[in-house]
C-alpha atoms as a PDB file:
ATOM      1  CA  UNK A   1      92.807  85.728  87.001  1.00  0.00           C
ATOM      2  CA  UNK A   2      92.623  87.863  89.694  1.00  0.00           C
ATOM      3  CA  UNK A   3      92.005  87.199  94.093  1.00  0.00           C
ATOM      4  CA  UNK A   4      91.113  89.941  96.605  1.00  0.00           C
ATOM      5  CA  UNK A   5      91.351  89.903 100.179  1.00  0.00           C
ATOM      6  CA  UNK A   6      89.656  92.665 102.049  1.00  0.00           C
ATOM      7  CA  UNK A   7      90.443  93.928 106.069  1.00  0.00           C
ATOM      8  CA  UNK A   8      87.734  95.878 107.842  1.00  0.00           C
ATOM      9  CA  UNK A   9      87.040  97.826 110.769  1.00  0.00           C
ATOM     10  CA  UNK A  10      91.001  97.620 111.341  1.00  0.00           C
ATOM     11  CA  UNK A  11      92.168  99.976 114.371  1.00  0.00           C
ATOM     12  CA  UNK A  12      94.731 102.259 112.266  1.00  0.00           C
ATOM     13  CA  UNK A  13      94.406 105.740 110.914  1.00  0.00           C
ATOM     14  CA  UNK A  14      94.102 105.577 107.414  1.00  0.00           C
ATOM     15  CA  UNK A  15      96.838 108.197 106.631  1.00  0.00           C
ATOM     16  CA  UNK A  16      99.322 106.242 108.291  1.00  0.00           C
ATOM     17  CA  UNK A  17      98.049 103.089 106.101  1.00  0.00           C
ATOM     18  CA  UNK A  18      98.329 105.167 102.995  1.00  0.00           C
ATOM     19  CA  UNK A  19     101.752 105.292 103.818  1.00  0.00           C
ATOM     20  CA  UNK A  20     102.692 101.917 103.624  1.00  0.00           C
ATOM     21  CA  UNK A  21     100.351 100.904 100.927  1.00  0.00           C
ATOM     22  CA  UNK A  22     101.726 103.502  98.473  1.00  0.00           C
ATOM     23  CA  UNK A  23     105.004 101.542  98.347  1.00  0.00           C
ATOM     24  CA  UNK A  24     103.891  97.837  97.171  1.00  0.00           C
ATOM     25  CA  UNK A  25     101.187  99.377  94.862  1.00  0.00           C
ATOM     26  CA  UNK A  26     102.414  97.697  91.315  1.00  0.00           C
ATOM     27  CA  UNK A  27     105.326  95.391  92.630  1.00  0.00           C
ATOM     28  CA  UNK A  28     105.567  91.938  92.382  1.00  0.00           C
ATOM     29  CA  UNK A  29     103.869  89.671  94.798  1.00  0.00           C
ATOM     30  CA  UNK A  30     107.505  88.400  96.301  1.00  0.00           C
ATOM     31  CA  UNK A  31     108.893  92.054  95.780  1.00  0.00           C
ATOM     32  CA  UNK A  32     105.590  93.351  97.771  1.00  0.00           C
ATOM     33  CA  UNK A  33     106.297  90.355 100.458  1.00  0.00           C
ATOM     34  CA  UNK A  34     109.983  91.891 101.030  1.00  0.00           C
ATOM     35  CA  UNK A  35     109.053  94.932 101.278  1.00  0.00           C
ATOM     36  CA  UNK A  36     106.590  94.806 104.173  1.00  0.00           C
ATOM     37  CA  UNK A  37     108.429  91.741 105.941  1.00  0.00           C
ATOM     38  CA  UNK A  38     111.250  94.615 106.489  1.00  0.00           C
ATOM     39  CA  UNK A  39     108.923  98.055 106.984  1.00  0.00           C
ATOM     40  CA  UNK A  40     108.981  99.233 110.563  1.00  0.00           C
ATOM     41  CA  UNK A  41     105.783 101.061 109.960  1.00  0.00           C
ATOM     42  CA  UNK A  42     102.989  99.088 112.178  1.00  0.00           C
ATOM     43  CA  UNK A  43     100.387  99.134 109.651  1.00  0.00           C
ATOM     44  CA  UNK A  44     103.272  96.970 107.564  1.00  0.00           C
ATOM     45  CA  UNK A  45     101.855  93.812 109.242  1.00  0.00           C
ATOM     46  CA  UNK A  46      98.356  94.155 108.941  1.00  0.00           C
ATOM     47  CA  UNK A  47      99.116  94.919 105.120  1.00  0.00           C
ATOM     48  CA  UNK A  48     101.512  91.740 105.060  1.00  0.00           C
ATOM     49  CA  UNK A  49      98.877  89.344 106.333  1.00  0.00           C
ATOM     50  CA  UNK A  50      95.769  90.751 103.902  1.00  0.00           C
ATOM     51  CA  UNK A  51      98.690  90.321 100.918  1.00  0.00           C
ATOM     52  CA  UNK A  52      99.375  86.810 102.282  1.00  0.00           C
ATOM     53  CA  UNK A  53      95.722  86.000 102.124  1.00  0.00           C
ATOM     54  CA  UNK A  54      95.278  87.379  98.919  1.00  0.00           C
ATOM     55  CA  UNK A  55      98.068  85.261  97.540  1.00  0.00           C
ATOM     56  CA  UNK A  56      96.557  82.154  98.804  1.00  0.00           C
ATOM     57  CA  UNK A  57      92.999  83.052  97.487  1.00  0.00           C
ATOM     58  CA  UNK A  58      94.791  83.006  94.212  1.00  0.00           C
ATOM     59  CA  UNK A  59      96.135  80.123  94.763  1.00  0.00           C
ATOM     60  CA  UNK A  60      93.016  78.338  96.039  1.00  0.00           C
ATOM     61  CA  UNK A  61      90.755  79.487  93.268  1.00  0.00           C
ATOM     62  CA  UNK A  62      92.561  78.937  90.123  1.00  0.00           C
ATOM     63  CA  UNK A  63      95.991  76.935  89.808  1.00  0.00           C
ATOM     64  CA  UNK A  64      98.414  80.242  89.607  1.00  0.00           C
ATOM     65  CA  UNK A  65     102.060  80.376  89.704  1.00  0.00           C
ATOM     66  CA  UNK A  66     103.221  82.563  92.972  1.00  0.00           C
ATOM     67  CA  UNK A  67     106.220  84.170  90.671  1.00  0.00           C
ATOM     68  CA  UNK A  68     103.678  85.858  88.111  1.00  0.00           C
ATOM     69  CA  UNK A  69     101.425  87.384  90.626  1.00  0.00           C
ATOM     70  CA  UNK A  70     101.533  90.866  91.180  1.00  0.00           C
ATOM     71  CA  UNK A  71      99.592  93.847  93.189  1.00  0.00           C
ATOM     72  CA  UNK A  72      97.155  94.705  90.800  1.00  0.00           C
ATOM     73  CA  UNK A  73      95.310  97.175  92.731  1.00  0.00           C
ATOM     74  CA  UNK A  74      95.793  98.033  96.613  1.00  0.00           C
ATOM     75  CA  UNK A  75      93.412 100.921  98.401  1.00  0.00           C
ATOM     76  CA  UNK A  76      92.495 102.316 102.066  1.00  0.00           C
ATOM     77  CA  UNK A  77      89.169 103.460 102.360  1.00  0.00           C
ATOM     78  CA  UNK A  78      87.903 105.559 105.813  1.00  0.00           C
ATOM     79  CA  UNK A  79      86.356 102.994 108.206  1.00  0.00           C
ATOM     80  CA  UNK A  80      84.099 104.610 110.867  1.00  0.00           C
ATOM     81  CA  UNK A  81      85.113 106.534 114.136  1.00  0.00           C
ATOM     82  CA  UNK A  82      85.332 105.334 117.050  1.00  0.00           C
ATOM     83  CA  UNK A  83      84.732 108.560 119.671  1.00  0.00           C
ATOM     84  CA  UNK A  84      85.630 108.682 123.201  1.00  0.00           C
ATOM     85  CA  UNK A  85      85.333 111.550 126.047  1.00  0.00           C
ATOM     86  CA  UNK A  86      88.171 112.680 128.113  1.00  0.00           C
ATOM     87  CA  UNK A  87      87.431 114.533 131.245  1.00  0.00           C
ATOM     88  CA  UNK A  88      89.448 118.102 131.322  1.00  0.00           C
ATOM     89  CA  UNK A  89      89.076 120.604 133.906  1.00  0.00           C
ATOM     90  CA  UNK A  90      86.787 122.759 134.708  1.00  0.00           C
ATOM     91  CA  UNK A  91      83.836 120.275 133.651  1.00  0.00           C
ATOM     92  CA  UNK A  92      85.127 120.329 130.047  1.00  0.00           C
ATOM     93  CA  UNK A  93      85.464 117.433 128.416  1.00  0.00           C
ATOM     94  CA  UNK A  94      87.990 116.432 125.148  1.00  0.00           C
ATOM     95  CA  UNK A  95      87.148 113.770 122.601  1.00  0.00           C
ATOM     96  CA  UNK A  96      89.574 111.380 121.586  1.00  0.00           C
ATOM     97  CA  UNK A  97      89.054 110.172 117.829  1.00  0.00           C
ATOM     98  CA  UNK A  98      90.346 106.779 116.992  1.00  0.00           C
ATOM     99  CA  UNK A  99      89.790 106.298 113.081  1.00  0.00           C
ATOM    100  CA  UNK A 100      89.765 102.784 111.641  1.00  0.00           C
ATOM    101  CA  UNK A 101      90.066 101.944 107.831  1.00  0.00           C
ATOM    102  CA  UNK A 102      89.130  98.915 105.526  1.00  0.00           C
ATOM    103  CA  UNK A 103      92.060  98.161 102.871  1.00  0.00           C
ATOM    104  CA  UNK A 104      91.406  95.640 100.043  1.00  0.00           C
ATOM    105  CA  UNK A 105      93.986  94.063  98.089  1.00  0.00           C
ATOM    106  CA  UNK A 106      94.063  92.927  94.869  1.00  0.00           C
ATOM    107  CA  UNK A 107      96.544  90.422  93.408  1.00  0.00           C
ATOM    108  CA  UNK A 108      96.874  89.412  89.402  1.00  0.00           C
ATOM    109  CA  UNK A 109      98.912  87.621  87.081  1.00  0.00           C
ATOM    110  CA  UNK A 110     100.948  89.173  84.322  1.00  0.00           C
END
């Protein structure tokens, strides 16, 4: 049995995400917990509470023990991008990019 949870539109560049998400990929659902709970990155806590949610998805859907779950699969995908002018002189003007991602998690038993 397998639970996803899914975060969209989320205000944090997707390389930075990436980051983060490359070291729970495959761990243990605990393990994964750990691991984030003591990250300093900040995208660790917006990845904490989507594994979190996953966990209890699992656990709403199907009676599954909490010890034999496990990040089955765990991806950032490019949100859209949010564009913004910055006046400069000379009547130039800079654009400021902020990116946003979706991530979906995916938790399973062994």
């Amino acid at each position: 049995m397998e639970a996803k949870a899914v975060g969209r539109f989320l205000r944090i560049s997707p390389r930075k995400t990436r980051l983060v998400v490359d070291l729970i990929r495959g761990k243990k659902a605990e393990e994964a917990l750990t691991v984030l709970a003591l990250c300093r990155k900040s995208a660790a806590g917006v990845i904490l509470k989507l594994l979190r949610s996953a966990i209890a998805n699992a656990e709403d859907t199907s009676s599954v023990d909490v010890d034999d779950l496990y990040v089955k699969r765990i991806f950032v995908d490019d949100g859209p991008t949010v564009k913004k002018l910055n006046p400069k002189a000379m009547g130039r003007a800079n654009i400021i990019r902020s990116k946003m991602c979706h991530i979906t998690v995916v938790v399973g038993e062994k």
